[in-house]
N, C-alpha and C. Protein backbone atom coordinates (compact mmCIF):
# COMPACT_ATOMS: atom_id res chain seq x y z
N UNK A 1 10.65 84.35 82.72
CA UNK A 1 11.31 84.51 84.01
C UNK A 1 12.50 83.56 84.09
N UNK A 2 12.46 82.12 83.78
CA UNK A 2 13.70 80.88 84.06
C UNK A 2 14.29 81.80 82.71
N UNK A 3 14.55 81.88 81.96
CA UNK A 3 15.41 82.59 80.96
C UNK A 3 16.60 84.07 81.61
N UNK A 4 15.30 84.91 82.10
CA UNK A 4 16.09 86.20 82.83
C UNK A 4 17.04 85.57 84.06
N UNK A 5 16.87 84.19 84.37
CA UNK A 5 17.89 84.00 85.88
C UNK A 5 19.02 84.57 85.37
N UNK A 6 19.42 84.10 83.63
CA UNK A 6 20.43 83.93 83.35
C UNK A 6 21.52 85.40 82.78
N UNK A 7 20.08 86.41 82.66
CA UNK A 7 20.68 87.49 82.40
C UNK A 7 20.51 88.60 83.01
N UNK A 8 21.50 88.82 84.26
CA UNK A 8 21.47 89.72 85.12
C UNK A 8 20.55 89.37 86.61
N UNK A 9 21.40 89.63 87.89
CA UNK A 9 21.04 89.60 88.96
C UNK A 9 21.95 90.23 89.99
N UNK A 10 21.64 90.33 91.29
CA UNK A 10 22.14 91.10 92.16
C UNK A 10 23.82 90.35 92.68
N UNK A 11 24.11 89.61 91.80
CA UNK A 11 25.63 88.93 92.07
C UNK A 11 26.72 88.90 90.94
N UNK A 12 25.45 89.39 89.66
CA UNK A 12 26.02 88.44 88.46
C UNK A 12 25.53 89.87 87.24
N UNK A 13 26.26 90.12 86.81
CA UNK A 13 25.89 91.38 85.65
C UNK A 13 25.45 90.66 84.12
N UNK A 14 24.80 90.89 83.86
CA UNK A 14 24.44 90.28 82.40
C UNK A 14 25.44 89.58 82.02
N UNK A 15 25.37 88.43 81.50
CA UNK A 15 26.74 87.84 80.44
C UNK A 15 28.02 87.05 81.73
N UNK A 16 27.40 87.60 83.09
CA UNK A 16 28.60 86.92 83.81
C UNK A 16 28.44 85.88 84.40
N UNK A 17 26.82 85.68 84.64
CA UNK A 17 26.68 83.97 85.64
C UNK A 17 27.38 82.65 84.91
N UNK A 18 26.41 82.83 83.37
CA UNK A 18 27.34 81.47 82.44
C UNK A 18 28.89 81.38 82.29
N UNK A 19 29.55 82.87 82.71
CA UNK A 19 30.75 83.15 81.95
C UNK A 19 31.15 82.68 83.19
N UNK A 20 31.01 83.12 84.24
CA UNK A 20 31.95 82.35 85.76
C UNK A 20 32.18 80.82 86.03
N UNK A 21 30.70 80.28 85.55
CA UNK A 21 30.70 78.96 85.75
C UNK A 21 31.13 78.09 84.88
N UNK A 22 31.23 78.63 83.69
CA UNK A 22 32.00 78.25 82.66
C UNK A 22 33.56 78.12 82.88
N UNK A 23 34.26 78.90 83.54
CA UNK A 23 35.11 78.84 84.27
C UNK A 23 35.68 77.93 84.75
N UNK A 24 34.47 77.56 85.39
CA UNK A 24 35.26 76.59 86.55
C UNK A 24 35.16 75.11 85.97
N UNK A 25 34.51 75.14 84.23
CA UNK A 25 34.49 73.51 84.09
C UNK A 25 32.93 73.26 83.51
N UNK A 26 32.42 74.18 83.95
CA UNK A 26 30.78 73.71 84.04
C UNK A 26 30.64 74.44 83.12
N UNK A 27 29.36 73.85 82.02
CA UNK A 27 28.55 74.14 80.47
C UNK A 27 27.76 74.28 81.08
N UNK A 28 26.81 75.87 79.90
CA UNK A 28 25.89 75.70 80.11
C UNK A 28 25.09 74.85 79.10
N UNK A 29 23.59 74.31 79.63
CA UNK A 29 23.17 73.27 79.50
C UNK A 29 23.17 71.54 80.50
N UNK A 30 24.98 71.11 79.74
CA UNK A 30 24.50 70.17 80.95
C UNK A 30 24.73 70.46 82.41
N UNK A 31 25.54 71.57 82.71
CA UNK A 31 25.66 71.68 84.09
C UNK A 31 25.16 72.76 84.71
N UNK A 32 24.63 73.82 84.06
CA UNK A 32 23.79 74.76 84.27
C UNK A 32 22.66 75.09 83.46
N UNK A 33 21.65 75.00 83.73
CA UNK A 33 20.55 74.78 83.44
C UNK A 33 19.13 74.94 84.26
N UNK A 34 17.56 75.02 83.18
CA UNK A 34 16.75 75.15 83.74
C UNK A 34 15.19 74.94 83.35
N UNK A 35 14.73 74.44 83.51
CA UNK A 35 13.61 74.13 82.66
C UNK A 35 12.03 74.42 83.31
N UNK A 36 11.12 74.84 82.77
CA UNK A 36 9.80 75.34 83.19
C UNK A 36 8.74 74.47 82.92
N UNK A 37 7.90 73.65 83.99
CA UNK A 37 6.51 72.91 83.68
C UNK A 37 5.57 73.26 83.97
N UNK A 38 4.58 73.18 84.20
CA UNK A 38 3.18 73.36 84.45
C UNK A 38 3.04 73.80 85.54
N UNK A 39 3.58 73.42 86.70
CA UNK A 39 3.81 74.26 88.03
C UNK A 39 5.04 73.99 88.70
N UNK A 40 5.93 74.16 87.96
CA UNK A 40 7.17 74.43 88.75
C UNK A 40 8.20 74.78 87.61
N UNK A 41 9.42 75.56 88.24
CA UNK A 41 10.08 76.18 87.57
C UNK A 41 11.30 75.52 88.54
N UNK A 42 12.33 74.73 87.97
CA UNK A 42 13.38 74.46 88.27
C UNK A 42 14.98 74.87 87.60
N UNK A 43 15.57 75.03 88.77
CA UNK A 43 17.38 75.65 88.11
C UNK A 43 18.48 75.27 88.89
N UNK A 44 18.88 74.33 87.86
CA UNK A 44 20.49 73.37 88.27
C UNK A 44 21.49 73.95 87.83
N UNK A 45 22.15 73.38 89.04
CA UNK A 45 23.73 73.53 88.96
C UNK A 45 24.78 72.69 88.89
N UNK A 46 25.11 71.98 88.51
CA UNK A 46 26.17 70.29 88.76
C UNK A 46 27.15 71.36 88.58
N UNK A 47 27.94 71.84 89.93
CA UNK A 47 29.18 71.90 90.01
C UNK A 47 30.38 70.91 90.97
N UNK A 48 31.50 71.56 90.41
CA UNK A 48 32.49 71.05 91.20
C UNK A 48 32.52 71.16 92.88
N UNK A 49 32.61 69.82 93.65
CA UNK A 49 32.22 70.02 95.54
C UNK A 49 33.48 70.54 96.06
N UNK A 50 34.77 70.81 95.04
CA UNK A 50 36.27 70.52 95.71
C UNK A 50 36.31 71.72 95.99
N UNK A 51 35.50 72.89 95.76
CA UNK A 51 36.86 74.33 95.38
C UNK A 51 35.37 74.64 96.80
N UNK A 52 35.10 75.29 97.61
CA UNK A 52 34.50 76.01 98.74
C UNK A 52 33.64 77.43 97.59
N UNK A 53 35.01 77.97 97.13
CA UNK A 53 34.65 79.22 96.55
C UNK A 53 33.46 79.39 95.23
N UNK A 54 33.98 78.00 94.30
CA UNK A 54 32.57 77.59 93.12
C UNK A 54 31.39 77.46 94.10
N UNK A 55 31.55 76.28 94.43
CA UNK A 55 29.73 76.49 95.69
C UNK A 55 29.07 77.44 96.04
N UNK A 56 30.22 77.95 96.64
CA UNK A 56 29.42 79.79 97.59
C UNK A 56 28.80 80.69 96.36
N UNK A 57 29.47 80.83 95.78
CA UNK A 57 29.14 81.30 94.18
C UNK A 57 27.83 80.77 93.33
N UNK A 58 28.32 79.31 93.37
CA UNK A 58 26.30 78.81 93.23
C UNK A 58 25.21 78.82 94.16
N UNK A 59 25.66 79.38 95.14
CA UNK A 59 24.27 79.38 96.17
C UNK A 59 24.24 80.80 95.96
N UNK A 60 25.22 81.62 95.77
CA UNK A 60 24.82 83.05 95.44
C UNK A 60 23.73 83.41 94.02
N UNK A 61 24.34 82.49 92.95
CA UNK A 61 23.41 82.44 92.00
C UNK A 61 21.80 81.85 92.53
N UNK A 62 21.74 80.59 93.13
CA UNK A 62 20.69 79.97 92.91
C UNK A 62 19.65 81.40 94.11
N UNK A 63 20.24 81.65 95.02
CA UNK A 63 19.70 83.43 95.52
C UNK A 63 18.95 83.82 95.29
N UNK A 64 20.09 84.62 94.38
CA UNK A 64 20.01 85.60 93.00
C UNK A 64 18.00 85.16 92.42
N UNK A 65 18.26 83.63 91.33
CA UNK A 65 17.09 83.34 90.82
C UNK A 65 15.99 83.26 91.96
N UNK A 66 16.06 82.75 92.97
CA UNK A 66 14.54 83.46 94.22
C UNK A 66 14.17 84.92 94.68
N UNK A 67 15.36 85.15 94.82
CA UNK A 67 15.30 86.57 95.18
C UNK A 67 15.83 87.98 94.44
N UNK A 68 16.89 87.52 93.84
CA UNK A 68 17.46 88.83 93.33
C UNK A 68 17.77 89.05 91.72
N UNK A 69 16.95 88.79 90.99
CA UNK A 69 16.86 88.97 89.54
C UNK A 69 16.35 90.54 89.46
N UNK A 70 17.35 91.07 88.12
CA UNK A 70 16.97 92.30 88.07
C UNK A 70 16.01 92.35 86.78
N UNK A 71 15.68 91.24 85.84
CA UNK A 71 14.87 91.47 85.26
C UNK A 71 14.88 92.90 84.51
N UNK A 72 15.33 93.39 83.65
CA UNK A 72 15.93 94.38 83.18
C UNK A 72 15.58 94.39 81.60
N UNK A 73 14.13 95.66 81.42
CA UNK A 73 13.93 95.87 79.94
C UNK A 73 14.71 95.44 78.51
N UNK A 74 15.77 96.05 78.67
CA UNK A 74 16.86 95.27 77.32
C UNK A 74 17.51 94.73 77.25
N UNK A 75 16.96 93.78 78.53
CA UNK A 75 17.61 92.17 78.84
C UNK A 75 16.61 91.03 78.21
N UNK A 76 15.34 91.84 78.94
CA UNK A 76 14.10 91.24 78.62
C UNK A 76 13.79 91.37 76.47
N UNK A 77 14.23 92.01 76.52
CA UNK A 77 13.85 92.36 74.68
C UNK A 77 14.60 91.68 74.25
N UNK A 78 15.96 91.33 74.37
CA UNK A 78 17.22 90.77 73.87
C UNK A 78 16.99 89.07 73.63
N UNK A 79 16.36 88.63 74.85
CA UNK A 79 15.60 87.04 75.09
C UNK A 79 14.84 86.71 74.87
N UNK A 80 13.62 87.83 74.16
CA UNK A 80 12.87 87.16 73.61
C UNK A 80 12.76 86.53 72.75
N UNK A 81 13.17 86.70 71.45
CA UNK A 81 13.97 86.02 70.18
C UNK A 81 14.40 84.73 70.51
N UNK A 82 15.07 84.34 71.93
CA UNK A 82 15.38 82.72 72.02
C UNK A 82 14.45 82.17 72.59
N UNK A 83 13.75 82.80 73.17
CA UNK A 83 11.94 82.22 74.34
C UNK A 83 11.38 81.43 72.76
N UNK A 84 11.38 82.71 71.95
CA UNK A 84 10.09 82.36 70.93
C UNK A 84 10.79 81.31 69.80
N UNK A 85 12.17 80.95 69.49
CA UNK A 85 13.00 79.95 68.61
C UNK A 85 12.44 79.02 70.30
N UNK A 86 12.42 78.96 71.08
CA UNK A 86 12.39 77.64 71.94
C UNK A 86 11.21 77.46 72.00
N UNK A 87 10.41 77.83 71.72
CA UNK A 87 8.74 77.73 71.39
C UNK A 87 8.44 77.05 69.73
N UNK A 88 9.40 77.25 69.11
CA UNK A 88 9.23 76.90 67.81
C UNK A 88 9.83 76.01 67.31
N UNK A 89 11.17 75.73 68.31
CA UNK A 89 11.85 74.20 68.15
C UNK A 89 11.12 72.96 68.32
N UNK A 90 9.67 73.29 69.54
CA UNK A 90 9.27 72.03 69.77
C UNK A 90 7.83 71.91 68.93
N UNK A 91 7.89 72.83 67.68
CA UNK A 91 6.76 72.49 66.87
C UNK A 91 7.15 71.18 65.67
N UNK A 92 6.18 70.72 65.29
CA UNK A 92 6.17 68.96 64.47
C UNK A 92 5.34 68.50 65.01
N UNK A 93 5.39 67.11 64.73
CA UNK A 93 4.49 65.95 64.72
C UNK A 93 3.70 65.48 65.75
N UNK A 94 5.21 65.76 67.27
CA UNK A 94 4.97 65.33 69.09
C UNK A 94 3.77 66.49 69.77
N UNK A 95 4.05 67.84 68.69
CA UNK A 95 3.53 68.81 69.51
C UNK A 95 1.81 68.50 68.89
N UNK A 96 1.62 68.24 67.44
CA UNK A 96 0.39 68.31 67.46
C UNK A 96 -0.45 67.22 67.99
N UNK A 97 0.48 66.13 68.26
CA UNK A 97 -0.18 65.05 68.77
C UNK A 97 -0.25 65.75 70.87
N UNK A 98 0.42 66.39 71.19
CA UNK A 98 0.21 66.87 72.47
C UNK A 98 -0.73 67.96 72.34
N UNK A 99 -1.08 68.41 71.43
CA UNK A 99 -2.28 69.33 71.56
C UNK A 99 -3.61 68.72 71.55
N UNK A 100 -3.89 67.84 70.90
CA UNK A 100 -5.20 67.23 70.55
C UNK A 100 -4.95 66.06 72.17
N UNK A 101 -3.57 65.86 72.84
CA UNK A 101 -3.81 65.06 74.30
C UNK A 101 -4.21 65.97 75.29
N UNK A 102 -3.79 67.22 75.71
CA UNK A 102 -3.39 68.16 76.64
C UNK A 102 -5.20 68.36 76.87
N UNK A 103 -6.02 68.69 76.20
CA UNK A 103 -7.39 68.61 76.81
C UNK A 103 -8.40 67.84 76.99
N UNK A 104 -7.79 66.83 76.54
CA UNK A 104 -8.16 65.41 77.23
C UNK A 104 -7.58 65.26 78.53
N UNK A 105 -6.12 65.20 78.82
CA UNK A 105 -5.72 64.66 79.91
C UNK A 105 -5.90 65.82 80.90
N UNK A 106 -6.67 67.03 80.62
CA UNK A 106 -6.38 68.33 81.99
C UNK A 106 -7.69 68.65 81.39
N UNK A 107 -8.56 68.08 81.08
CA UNK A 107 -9.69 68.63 80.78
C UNK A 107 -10.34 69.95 81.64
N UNK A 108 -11.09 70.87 81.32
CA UNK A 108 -11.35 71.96 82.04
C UNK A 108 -10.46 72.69 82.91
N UNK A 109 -9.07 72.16 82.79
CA UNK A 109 -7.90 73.10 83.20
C UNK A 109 -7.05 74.16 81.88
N UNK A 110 -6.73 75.15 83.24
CA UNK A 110 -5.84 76.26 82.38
C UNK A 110 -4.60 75.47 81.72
N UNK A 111 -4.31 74.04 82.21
CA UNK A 111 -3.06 73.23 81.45
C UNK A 111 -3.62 72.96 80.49
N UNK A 112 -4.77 72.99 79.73
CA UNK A 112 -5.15 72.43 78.81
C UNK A 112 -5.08 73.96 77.71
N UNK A 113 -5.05 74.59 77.90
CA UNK A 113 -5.31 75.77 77.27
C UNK A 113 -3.71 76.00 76.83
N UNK A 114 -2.85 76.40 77.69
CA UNK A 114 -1.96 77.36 77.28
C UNK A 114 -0.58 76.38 77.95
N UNK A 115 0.61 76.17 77.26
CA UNK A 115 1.95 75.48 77.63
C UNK A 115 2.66 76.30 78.68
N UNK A 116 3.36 76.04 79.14
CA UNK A 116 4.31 76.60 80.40
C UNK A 116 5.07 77.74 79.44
N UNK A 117 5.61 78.00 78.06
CA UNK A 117 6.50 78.48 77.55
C UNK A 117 5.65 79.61 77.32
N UNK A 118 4.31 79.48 76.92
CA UNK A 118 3.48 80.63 76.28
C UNK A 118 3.33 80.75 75.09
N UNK A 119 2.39 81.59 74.92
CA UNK A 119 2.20 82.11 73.41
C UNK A 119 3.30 83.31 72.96
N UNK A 120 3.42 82.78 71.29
CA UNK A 120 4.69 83.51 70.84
C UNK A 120 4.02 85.21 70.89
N UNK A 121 3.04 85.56 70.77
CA UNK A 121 2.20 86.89 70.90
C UNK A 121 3.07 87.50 71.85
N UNK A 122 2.86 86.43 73.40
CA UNK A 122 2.59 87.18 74.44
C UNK A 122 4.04 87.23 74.67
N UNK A 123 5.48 86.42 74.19
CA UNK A 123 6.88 86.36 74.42
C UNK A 123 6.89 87.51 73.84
N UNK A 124 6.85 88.08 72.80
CA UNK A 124 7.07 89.06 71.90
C UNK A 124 6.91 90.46 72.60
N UNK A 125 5.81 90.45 73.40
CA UNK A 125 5.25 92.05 74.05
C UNK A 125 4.80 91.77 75.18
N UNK A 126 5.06 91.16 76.16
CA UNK A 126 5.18 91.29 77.68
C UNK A 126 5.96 92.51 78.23
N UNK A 127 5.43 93.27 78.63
CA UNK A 127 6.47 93.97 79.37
C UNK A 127 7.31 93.73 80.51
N UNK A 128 8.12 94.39 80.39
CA UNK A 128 9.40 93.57 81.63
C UNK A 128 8.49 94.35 83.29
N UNK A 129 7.54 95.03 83.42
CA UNK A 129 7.21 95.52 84.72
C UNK A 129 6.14 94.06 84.57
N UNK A 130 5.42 93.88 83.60
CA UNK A 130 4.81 92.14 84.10
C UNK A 130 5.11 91.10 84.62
N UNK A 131 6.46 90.89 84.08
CA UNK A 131 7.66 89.74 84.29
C UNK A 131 7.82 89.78 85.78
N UNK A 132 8.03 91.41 85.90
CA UNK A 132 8.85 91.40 87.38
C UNK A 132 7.68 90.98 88.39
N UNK A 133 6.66 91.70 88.22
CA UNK A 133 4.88 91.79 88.96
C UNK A 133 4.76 90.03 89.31
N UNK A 134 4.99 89.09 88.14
CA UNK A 134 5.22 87.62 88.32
C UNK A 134 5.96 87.32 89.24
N UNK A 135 6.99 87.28 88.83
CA UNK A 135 8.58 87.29 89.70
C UNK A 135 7.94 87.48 91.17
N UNK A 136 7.85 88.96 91.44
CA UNK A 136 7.73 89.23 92.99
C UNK A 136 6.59 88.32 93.49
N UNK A 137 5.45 88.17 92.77
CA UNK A 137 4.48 87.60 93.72
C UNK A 137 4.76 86.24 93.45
N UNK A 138 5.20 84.96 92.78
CA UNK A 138 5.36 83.65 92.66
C UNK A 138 6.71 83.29 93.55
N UNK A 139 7.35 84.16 93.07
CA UNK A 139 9.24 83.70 93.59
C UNK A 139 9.52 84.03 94.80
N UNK A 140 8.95 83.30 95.91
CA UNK A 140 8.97 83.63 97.79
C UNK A 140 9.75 82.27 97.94
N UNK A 141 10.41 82.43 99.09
CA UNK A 141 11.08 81.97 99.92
C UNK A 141 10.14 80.55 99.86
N UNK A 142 9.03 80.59 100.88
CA UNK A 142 7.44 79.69 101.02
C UNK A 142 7.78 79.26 100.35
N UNK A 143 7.53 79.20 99.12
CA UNK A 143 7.42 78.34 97.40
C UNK A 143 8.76 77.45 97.00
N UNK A 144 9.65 77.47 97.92
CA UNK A 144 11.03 76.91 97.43
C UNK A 144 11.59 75.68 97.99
N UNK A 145 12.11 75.19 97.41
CA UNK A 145 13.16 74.07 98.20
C UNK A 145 14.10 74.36 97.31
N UNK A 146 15.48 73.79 98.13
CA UNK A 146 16.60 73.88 97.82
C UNK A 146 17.22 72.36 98.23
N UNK A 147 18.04 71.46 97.01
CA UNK A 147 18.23 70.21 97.00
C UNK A 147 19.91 70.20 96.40
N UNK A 148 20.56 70.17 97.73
CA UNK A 148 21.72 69.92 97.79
C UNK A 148 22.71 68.25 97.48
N UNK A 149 22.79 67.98 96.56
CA UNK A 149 23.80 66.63 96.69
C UNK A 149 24.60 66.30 96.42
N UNK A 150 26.00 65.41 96.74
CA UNK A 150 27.25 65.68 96.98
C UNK A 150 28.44 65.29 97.79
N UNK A 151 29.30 65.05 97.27
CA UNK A 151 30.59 65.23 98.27
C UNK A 151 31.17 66.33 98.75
N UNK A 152 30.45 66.82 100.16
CA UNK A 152 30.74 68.42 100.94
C UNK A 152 30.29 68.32 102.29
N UNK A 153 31.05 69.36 102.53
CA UNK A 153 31.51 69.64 103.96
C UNK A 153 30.30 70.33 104.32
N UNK A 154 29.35 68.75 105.52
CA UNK A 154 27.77 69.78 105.83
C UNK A 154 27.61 70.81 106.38
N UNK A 155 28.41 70.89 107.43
CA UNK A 155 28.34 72.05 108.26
C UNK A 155 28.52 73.84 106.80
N UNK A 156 29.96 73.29 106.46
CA UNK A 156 30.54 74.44 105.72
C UNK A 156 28.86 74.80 104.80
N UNK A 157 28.19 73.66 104.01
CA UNK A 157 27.45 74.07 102.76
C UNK A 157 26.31 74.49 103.75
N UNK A 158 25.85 74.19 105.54
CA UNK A 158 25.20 75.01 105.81
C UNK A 158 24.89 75.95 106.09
N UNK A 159 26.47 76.47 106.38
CA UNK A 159 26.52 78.05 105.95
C UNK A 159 26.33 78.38 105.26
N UNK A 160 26.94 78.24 104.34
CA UNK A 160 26.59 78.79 103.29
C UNK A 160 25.39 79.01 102.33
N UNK A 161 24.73 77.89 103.00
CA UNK A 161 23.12 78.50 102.38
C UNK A 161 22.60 79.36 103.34
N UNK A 162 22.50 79.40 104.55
CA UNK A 162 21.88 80.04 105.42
C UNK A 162 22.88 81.47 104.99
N UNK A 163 24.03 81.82 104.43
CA UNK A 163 24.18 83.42 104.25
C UNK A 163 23.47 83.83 103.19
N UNK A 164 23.67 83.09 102.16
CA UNK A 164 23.17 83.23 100.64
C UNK A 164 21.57 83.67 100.91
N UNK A 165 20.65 82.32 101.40
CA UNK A 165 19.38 82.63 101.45
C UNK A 165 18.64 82.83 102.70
N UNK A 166 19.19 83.33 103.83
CA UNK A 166 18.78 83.89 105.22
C UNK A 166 18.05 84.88 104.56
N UNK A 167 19.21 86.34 103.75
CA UNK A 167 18.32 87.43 104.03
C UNK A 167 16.92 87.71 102.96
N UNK A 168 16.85 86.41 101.96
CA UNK A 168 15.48 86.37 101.13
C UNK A 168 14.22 86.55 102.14
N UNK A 169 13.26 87.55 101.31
CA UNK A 169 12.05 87.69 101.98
C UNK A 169 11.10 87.73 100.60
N UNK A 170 9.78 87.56 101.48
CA UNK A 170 8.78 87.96 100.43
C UNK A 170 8.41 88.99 99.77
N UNK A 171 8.47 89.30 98.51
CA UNK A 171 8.42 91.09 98.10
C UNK A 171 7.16 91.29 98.34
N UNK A 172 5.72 90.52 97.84
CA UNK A 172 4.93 90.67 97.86
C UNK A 172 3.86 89.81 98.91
């Protein structure tokens, strides 16, 4: 799911969220970015506070990832290949020593069993109507905060979240 923010949503057509923000200055990685833990799924933005128009644009994205991901079959097939290389980058020495910790320290938990990234099995052949079935029932409004910080105009950036994420609702 943090992978699909990046490809395709109701603002942003495949290939265009990184390509806009790239634009304006901002990499992805250090300035756009997103990373998945054990119970939470987080997605940054370090943009520029000067331009009104970059902002509105990242609150349209950050949206987009609560509410409006299209999650899209041969978007979903296309990413799996980097899910499962990012599953396999963090294999060595740290990971087997975190396997033989992980059911010690979460003993009789599902954290002890299975990593936030998943099994390469299940990256491989998930179907994208699963992904989405996730998506709709985890990704609510309820479940969110939004952490603004910065040199900006409060009033202006409270508009602007309140247009961006007013009309989010719960799908499920």
């Amino acid at each position: 799911i943090e992978h699909m923010a990046f490809n395709g949503s109701a603002h942003f057509k495949p290939g265009e969220l990184v390509s806009y923000f790239e634009s304006t200055g901002a990499r992805l990685g250090p300035h756009v970015n997103a990373y998945t833990s054990f119970d939470e799924t987080v997605y940054m933005l370090d943009l520029p506070t000067d331009t009104a128009d970059v902002l509105s644009r990242g609150f349209d994205a950050l949206a987009d990832f609560a509410g409006g991901m299209t999650i899209d079959a041969g978007q979903v097939d296309k990413e799996r290949g980097v899910v499962v290389e990012e599953w396999r980058g963090r294999l060595g020495a740290s990971s087997r020593i975190r396997d033989q910790q992980l059911p010690v320290l979460f003993n009789r938990s599902r954290y002890a069993e299975r990593l936030p990234i998943g099994k390469p099995e299940v990256i491989r052949t998930a179907p994208a109507a699963r992904l989405r079935a996730f998506y709709d029932t985890w990704y609510r409004p309820d479940r969110m905060a939004l952490v603004v910080v910065g040199d900006i105009d409060q009033a202006a950036t409270v508009a602007s979240i309140t247009r961006a994420f007013g009309p989010l609702a719960a799908r499920t």
